[in-house]
Protein backbone atom coordinates (compact mmCIF):
# COMPACT_ATOMS: atom_id res chain seq x y z
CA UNK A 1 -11.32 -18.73 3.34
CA UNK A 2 -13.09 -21.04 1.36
CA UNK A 3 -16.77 -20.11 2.27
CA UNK A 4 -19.39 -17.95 0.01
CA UNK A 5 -21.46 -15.44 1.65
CA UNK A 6 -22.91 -13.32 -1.24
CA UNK A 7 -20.11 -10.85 -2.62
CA UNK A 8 -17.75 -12.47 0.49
CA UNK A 9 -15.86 -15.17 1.63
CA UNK A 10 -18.05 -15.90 4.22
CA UNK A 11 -20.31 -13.10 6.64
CA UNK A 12 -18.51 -10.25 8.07
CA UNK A 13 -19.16 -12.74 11.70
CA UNK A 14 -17.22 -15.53 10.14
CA UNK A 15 -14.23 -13.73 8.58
CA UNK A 16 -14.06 -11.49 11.97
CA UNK A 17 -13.30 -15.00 13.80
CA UNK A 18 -11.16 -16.08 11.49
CA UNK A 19 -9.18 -13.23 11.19
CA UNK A 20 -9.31 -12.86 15.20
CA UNK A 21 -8.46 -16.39 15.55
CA UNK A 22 -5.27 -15.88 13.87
CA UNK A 23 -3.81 -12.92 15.30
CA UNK A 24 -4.51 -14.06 18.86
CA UNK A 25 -2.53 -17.72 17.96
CA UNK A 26 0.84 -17.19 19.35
CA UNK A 27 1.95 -19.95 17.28
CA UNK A 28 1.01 -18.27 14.08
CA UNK A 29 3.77 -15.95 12.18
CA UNK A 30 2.47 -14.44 9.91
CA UNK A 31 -1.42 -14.12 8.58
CA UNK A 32 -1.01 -14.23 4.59
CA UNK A 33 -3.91 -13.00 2.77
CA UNK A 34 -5.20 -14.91 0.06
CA UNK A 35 -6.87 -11.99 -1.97
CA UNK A 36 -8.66 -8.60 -1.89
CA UNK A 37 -11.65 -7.28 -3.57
CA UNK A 38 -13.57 -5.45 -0.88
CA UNK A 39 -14.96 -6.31 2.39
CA UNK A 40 -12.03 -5.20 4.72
CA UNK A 41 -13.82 -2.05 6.02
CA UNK A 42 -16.96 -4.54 7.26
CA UNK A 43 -14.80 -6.24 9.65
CA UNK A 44 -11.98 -3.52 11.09
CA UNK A 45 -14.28 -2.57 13.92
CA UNK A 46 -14.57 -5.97 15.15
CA UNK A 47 -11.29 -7.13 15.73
CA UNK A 48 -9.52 -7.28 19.21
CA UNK A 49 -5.91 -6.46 19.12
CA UNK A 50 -5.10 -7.34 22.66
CA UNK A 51 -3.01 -10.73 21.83
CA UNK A 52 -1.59 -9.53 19.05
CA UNK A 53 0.35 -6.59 20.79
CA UNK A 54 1.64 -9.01 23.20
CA UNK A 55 2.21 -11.67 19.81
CA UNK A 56 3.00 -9.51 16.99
CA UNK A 57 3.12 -11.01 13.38
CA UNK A 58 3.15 -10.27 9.59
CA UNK A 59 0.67 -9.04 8.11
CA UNK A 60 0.80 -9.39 4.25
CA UNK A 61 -1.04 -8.13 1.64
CA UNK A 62 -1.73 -5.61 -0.86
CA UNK A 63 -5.24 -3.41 -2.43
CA UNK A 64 -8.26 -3.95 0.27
CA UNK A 65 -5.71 -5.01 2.77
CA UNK A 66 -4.53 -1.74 3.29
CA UNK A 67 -7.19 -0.86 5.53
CA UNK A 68 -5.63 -3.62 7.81
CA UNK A 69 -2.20 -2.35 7.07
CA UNK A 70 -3.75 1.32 8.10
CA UNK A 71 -5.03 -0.01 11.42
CA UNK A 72 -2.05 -1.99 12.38
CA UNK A 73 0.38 0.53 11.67
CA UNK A 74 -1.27 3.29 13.96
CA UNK A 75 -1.03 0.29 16.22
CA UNK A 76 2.95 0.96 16.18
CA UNK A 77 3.74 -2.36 14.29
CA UNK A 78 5.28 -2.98 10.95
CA UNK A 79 3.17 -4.69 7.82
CA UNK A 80 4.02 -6.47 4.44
CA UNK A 81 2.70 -4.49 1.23
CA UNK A 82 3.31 -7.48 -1.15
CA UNK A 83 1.81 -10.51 -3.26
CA UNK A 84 -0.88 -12.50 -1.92
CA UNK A 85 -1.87 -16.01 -2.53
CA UNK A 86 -4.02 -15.84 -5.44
CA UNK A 87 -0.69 -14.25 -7.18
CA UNK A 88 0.52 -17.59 -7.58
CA UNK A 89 -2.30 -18.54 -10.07
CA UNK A 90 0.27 -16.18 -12.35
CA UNK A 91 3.24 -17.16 -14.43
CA UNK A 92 6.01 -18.11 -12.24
CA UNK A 93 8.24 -16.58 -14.85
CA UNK A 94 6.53 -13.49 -14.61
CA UNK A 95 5.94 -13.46 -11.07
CA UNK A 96 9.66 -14.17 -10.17
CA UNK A 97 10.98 -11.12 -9.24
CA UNK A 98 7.26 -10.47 -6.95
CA UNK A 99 8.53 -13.77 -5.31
CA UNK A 100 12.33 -13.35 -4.64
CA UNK A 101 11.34 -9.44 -3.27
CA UNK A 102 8.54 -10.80 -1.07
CA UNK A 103 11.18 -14.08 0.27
CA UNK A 104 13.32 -10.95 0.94
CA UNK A 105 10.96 -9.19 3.17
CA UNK A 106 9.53 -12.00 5.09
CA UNK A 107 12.64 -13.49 5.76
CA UNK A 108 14.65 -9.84 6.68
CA UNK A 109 17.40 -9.75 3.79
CA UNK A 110 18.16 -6.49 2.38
CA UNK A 111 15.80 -4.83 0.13
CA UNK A 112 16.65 -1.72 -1.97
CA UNK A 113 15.15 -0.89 -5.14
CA UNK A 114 16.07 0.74 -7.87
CA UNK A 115 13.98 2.67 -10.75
CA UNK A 116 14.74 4.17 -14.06
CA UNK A 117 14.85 8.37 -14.50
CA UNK A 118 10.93 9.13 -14.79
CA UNK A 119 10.20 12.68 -16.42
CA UNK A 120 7.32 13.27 -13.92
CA UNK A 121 10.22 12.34 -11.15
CA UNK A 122 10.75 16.01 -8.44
CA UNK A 123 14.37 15.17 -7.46
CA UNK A 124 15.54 14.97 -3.79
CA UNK A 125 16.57 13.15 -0.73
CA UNK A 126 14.40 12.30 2.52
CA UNK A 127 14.65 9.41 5.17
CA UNK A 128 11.32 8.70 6.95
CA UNK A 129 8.39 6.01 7.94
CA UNK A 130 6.70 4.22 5.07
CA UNK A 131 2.76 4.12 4.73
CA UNK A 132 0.50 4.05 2.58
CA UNK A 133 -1.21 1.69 0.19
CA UNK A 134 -4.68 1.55 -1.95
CA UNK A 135 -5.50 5.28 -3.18
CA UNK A 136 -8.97 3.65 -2.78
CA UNK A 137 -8.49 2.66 0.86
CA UNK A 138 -6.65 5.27 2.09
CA UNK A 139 -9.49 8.12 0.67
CA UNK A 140 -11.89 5.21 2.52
CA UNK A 141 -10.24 5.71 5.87
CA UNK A 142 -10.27 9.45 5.94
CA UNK A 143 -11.93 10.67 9.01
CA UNK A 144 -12.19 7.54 10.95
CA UNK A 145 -9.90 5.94 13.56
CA UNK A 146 -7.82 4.20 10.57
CA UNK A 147 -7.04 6.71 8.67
CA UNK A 148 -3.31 6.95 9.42
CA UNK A 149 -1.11 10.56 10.15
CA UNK A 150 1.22 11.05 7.30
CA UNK A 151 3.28 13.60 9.14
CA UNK A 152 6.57 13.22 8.40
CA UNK A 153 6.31 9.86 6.77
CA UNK A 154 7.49 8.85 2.99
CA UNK A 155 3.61 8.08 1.34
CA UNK A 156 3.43 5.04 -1.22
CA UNK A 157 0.14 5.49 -3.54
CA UNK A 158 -1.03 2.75 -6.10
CA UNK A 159 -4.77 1.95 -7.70
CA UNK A 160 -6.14 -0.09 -10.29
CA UNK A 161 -9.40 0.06 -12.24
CA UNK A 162 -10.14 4.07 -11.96
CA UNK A 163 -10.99 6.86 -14.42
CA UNK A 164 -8.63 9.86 -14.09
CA UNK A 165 -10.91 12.15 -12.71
CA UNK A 166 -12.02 9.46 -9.81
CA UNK A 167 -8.07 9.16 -8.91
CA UNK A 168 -8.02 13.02 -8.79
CA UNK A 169 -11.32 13.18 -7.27
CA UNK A 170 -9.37 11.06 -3.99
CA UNK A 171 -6.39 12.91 -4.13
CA UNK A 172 -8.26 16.01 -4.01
CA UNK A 173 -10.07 14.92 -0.86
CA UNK A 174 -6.79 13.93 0.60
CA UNK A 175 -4.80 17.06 -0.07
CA UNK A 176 -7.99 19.05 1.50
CA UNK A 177 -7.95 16.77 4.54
CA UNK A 178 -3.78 17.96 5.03
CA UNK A 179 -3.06 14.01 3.95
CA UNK A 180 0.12 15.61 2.01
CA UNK A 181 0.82 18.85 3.97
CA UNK A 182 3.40 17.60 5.97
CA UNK A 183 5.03 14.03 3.55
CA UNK A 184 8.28 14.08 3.29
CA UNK A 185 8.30 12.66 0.08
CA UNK A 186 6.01 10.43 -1.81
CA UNK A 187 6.56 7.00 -3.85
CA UNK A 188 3.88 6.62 -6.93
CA UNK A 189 3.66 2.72 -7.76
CA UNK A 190 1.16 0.83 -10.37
CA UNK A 191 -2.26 3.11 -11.29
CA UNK A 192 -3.06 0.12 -13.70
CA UNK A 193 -6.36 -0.47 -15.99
CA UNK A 194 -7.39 3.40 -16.28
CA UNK A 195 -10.54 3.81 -17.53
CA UNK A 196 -11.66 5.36 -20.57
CA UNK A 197 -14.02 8.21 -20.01
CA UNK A 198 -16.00 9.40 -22.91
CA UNK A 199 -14.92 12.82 -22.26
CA UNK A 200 -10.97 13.33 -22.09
CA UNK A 201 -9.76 14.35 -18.64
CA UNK A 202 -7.10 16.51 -20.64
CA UNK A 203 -3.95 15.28 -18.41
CA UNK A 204 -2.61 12.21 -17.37
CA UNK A 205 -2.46 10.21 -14.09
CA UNK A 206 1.08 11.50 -13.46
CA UNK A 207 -0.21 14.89 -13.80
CA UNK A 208 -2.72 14.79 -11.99
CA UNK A 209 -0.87 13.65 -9.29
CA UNK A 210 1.67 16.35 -9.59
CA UNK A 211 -1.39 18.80 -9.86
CA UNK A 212 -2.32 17.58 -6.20
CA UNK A 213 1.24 18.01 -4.68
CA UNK A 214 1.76 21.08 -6.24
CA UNK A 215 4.09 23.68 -4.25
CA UNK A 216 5.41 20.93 -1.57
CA UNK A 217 8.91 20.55 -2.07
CA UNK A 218 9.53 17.24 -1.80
CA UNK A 219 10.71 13.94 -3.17
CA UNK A 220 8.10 12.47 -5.68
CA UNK A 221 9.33 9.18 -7.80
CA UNK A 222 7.09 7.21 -9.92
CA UNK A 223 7.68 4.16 -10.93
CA UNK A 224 7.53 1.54 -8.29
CA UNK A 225 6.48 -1.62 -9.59
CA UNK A 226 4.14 -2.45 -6.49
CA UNK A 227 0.22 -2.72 -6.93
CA UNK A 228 -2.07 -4.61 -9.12
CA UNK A 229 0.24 -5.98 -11.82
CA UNK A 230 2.45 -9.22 -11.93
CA UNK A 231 5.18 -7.08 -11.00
CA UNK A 232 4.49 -6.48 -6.86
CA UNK A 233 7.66 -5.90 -5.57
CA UNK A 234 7.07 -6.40 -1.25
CA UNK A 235 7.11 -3.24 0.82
CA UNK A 236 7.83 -2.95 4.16
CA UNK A 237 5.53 -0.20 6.02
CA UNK A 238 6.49 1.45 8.76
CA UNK A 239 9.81 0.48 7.98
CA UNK A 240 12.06 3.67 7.88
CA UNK A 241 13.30 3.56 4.21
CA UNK A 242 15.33 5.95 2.22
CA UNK A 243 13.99 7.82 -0.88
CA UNK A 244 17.02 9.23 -3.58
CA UNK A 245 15.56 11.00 -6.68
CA UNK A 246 17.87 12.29 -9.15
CA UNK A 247 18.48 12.46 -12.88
CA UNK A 248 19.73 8.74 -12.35
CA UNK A 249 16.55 7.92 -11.44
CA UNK A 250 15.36 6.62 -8.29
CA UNK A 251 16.43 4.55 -4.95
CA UNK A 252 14.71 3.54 -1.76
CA UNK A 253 16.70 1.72 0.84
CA UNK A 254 14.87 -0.12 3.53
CA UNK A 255 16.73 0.14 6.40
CA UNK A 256 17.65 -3.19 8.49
CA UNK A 257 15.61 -4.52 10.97
């Protein structure tokens, strides 16, 4: 963790044993990632899984991670979407609530959230699988191994850092690939930091979203305060969760463990 290679914490070799080190240590409970960036993708094709399935722990992390979170969950086992340990360099005051929601998940209290009426909300009710993660990632994964089957599973989306047109430029490839033929419903958290383009897109984030799920009816709730903001409420995915949209606004109940 603490070692420089280039744009890395160390070579793709190094942070393969490390990583590998700690989900084959029995003793180990959870592996806690300290940040993102990039550099997942390097390593997901040298890691041994072997110990782990007979071992199984946390995973946590959010943004790069989810190509871990991808890979592990088409493994059958359950991940943490939620802060990571370069969060704490945050106000505590401001991070509180991204704290108490992560000691929730870790620790297997209830967690159910609940979000103000959104005008780009489409209103329903649907019980099913959470996945999902980094817009980013998951357009990354598409066509490989680790790119996850969103049949009848409840899609979480967040990004940071794009124009418009790159975020509809992903969800276009995704829709085209079937990635939202067959959700059940899908949960829109943080697309922070948009870039300004010099020429206007001519609709926003939400609709362009929208645009990309048009004539599925299902579920669709924006809002979530998960992603790259000091608000990062913890996720559980592949947790069976379930998503209530009305004119109320918006609840997802995790179901116990």
């Amino acid at each position: 963790m603490y070692k420089q290679h280039h744009h890395f914490a160390g070579s793709d070799a190094q942070r393969i044993r490390d990583f590998q080190a700690a989900l084959d240590n029995p003793n180990i409970k959870a592996i806690w990632t300290a940040r993102g960036g990039y550099g997942t993708v390097r390593i997901l094709d040298g890691l041994d899984y072997t110990k782990f399935i007979q071992n199984p722990k946390w995973l946590i992390g959010y943004s790069d991670i989810t190509a871990l979170h991808n890979q592990i969950h088409n493994l059958g086992f359950e991940t943490i979407h939620g802060m990571m340990a370069v969060n704490f360099g945050s106000d505590p005051i401001a991070i509180s609530e991204t704290i108490e929601s992560f000691k929730k998940a870790i620790f297997g209290d209830a967690l159910v959230y609940e979000l103000p009426p959104n005008s780009y909300n489409k209103k329903g009710t649907v019980t099913g699988q959470l996945v999902g993660g980094n817009l980013t990632l998951l357009h990354c994964m598409l066509g490989s191994e680790t790119s996850i089957d969103t049949r009848d599973k409840i899609l979480f989306i967040e990004e940071v850092g794009e124009y418009v047109y790159h975020v509809d430029r992903m969800l276009q490839s995704l829709k085209r690939a079937g990635y939202f033929k067959h959700v059940k419903g899908v949960i829109m958290g943080d697309i922070s930091r948009i870039r300004k383009n010099p020429t206007p897109f001519g609709k926003t984030v939400q609709q362009v979203v929208l645009d990309n799920l048009e004539g599925l009816n299902i579920p669709v709730a924006f809002g979530m305060p998960a992603g790259h903001k000091d608000r990062n409420v913890s996720l559980i995915f592949g947790r069976n969760v379930t998503l209530s949209v009305s004119d109320k606004g918006t609840k997802v109940i995790f179901d116990k463990k």
